[in-house]
Protein backbone atom coordinates (compact mmCIF):
# COMPACT_ATOMS: atom_id res chain seq x y z
CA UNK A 1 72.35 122.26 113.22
CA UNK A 2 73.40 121.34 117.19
CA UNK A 3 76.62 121.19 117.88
CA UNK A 4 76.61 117.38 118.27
CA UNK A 5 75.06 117.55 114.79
CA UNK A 6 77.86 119.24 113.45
CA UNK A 7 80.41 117.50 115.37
CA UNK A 8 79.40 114.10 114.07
CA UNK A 9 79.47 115.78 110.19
CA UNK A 10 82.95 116.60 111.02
CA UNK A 11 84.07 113.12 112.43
CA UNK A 12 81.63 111.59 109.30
CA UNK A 13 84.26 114.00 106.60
CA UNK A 14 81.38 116.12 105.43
CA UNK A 15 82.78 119.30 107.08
CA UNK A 16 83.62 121.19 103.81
CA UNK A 17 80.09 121.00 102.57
CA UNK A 18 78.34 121.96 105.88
CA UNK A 19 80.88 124.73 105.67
CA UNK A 20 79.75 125.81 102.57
CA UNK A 21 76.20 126.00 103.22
CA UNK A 22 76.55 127.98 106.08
CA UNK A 23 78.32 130.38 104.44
CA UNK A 24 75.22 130.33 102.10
CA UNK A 25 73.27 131.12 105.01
CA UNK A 26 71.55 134.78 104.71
CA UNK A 27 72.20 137.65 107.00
CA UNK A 28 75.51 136.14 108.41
CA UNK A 29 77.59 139.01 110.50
CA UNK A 30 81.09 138.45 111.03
CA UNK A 31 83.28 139.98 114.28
CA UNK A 32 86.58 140.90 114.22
CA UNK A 33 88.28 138.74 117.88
CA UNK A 34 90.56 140.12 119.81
CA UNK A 35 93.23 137.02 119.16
CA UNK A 36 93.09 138.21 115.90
CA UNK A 37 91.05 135.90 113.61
CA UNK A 38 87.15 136.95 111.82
CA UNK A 39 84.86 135.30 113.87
CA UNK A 40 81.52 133.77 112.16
CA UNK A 41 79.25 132.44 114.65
CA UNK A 42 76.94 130.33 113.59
CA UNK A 43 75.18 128.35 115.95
CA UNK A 44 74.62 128.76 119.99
CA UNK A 45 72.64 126.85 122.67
CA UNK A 46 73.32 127.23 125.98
CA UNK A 47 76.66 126.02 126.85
CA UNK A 48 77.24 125.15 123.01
CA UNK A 49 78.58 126.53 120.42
CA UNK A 50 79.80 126.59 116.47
CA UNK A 51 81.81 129.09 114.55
CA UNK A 52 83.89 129.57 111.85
CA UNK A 53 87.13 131.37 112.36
CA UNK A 54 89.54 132.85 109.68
CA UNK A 55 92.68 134.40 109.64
CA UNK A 56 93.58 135.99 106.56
CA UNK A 57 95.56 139.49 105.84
CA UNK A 58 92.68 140.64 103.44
CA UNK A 59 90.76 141.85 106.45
CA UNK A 60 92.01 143.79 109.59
CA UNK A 61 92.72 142.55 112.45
CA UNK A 62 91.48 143.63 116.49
CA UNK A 63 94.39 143.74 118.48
CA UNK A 64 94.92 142.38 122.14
CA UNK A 65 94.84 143.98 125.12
CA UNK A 66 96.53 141.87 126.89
CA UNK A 67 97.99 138.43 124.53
CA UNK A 68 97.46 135.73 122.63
CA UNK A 69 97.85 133.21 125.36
CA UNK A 70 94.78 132.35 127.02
CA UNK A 71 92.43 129.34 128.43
CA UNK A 72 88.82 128.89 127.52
CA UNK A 73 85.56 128.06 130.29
CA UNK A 74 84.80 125.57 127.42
CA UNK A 75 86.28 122.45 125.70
CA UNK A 76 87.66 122.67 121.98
CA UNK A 77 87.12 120.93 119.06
CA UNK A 78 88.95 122.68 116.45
CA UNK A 79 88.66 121.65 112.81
CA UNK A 80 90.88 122.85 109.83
CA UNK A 81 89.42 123.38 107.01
CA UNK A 82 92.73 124.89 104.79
CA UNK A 83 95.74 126.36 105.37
CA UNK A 84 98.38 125.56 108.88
CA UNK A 85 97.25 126.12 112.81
CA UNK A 86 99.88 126.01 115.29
CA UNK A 87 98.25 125.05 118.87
CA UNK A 88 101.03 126.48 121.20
CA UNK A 89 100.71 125.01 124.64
CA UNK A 90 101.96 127.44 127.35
CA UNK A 91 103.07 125.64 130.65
CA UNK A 92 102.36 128.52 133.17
CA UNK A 93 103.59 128.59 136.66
CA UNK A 94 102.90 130.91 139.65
CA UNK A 95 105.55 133.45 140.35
CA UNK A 96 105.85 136.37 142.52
CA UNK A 97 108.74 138.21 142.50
CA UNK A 98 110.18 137.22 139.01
CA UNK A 99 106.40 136.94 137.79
CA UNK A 100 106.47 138.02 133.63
CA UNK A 101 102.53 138.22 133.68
CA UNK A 102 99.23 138.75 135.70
CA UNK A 103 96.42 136.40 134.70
CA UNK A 104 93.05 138.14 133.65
CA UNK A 105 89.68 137.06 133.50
CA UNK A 106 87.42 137.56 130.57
CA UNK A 107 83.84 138.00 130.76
CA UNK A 108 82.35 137.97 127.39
CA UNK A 109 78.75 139.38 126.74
CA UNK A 110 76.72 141.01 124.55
CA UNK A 111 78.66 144.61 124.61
CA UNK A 112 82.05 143.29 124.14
CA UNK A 113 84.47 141.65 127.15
CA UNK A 114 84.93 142.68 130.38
CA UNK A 115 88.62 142.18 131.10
CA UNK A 116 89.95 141.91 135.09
CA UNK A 117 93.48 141.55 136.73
CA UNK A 118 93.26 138.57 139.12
CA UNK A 119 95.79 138.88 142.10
CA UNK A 120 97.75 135.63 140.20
CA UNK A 121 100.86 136.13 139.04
CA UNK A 122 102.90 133.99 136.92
CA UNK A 123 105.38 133.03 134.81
CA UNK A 124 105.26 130.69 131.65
CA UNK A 125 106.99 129.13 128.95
CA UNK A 126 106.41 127.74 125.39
CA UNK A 127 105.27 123.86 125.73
CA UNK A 128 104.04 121.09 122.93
CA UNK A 129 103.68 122.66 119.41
CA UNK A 130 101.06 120.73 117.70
CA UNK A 131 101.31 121.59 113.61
CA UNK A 132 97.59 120.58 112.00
CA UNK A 133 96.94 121.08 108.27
CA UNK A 134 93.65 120.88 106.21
CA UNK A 135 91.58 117.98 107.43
CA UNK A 136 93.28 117.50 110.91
CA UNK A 137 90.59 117.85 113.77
CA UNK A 138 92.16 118.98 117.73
CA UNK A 139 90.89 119.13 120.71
CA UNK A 140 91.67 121.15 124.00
CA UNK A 141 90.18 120.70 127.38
CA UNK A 142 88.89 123.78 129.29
CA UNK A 143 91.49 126.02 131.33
CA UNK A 144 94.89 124.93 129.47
CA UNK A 145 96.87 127.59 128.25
CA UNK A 146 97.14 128.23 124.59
CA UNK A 147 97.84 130.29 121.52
CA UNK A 148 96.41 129.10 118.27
CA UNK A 149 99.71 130.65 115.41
CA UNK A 150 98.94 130.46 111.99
CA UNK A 151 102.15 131.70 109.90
CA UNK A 152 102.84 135.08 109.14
CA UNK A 153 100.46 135.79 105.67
CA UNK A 154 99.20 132.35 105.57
CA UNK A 155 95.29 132.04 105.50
CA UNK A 156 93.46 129.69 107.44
CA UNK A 157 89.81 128.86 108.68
CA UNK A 158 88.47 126.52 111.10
CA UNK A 159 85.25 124.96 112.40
CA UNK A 160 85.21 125.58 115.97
CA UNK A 161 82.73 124.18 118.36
CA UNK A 162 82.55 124.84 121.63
CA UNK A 163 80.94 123.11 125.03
CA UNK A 164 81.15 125.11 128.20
CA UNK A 165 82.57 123.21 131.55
CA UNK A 166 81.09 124.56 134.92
CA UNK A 167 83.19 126.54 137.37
CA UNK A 168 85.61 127.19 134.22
CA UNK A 169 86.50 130.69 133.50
CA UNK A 170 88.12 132.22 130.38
CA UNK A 171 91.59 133.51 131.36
CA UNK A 172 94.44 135.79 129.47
CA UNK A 173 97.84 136.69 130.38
CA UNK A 174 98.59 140.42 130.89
CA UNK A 175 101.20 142.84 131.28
CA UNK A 176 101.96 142.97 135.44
CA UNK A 177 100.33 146.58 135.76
CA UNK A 178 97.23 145.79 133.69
CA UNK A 179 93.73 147.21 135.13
CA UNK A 180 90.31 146.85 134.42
CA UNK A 181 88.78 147.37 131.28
CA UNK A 182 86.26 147.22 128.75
CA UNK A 183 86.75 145.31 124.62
CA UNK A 184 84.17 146.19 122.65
CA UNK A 185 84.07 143.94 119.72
CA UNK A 186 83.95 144.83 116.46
CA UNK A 187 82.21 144.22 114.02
CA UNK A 188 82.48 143.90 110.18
CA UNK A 189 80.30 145.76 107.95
CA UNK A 190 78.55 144.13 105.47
CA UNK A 191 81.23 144.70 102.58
CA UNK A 192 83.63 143.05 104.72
CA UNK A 193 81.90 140.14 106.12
CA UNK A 194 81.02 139.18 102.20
CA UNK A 195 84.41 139.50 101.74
CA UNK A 196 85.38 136.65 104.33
CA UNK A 197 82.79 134.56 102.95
CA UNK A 198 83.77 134.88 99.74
CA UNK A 199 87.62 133.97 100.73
CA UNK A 200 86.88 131.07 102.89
CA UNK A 201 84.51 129.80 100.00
CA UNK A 202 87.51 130.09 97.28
CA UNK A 203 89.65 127.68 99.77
CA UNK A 204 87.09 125.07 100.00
CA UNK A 205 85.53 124.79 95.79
């Protein structure tokens, strides 16, 4: 189903079910990401997207290489199917001598992310904390800072769809000294992608 598809089932309440025959779907391969939620992708065309992300302790998590805060080249619709998502808004401002971080860009592909230091320097602080619960639907725009919290061994999933805005980058905050470097992501074997099937389908029958 197209994103718009799937965006309409959301706004029409019918995102559980959708959810749950997706996760039906045969040959589904989950990823672990490195903000550390199970990625499910399930539809892509072009510039659009849909996935299902979970959090849950049950399954390991990828760590960051640089943090959690970060802007996407792409707008947000975020959907919560169960449990609590913190969005965290980060107001970032350029620094230079009493800069905290050094922005990087991401460049996903095929093999994993290709992480850069920029020559930006900033520093930032926590903005509006927006609490959504099972049901709530958010949206972000393209190139605001963020962190998406879920509380510490709370499970949660989402639906989240994704529509890429040209000249947008994805962008991280990173330790001053940071270099170059390669993420490979990982991903789950078959054992544990059933697994995060199985748990997000326990939340939502």
């Amino acid at each position: 189903m197209s994103y718009r598809g799937v965006r309409e089932l959301v706004r029409g309440g019918g995102a559980r079910a959708w959810a749950l025959a997706e996760l039906a779907r045969p040959g589904l391969r989950a990823v672990r990401h490195p903000l550390g939620f199970v990625c499910l992708p399930l539809e892509r065309d072009g510039g659009e997207g849909v996935c299902l992300h979970l959090w849950s302790d049950s399954l390991a998590h990828a760590e960051s290489t640089t943090s959690q805060i970060h802007c996407h080249s792409w707008d947000l619709v975020s959907h919560v199917l169960y449990g609590q998502v913190r969005n965290v808004h980060a107001l970032v401002s350029d620094a230079a001598a009493d800069a905290t971080h050094r922005v990087f860009e991401v460049v996903s592909g095929a093999g994993g992310d290709e992480i850069s230091p920029t020559r930006r320097t900033v520093r930032h602080a926590t903005g509006l904390v927006e609490v959504f619960g099972p049901g709530d639907t958010y949206t972000l725009a393209a190139g605001r800072f963020h962190s998406s919290v879920v509380p510490e061994g709370g499970d949660a999933a989402t639906i989240a769809l994704g529509r890429g805005r040209p000249g947008s980058r994805d962008l991280s905050l990173g330790p001053l000294d940071g270099g170059p470097h390669h993420v490979s992501r990982q991903p789950l074997d078959a054992g544990e992608t059933a697994l995060a099937i199985r748990l997000i389908t326990a939340h939502l029958t």
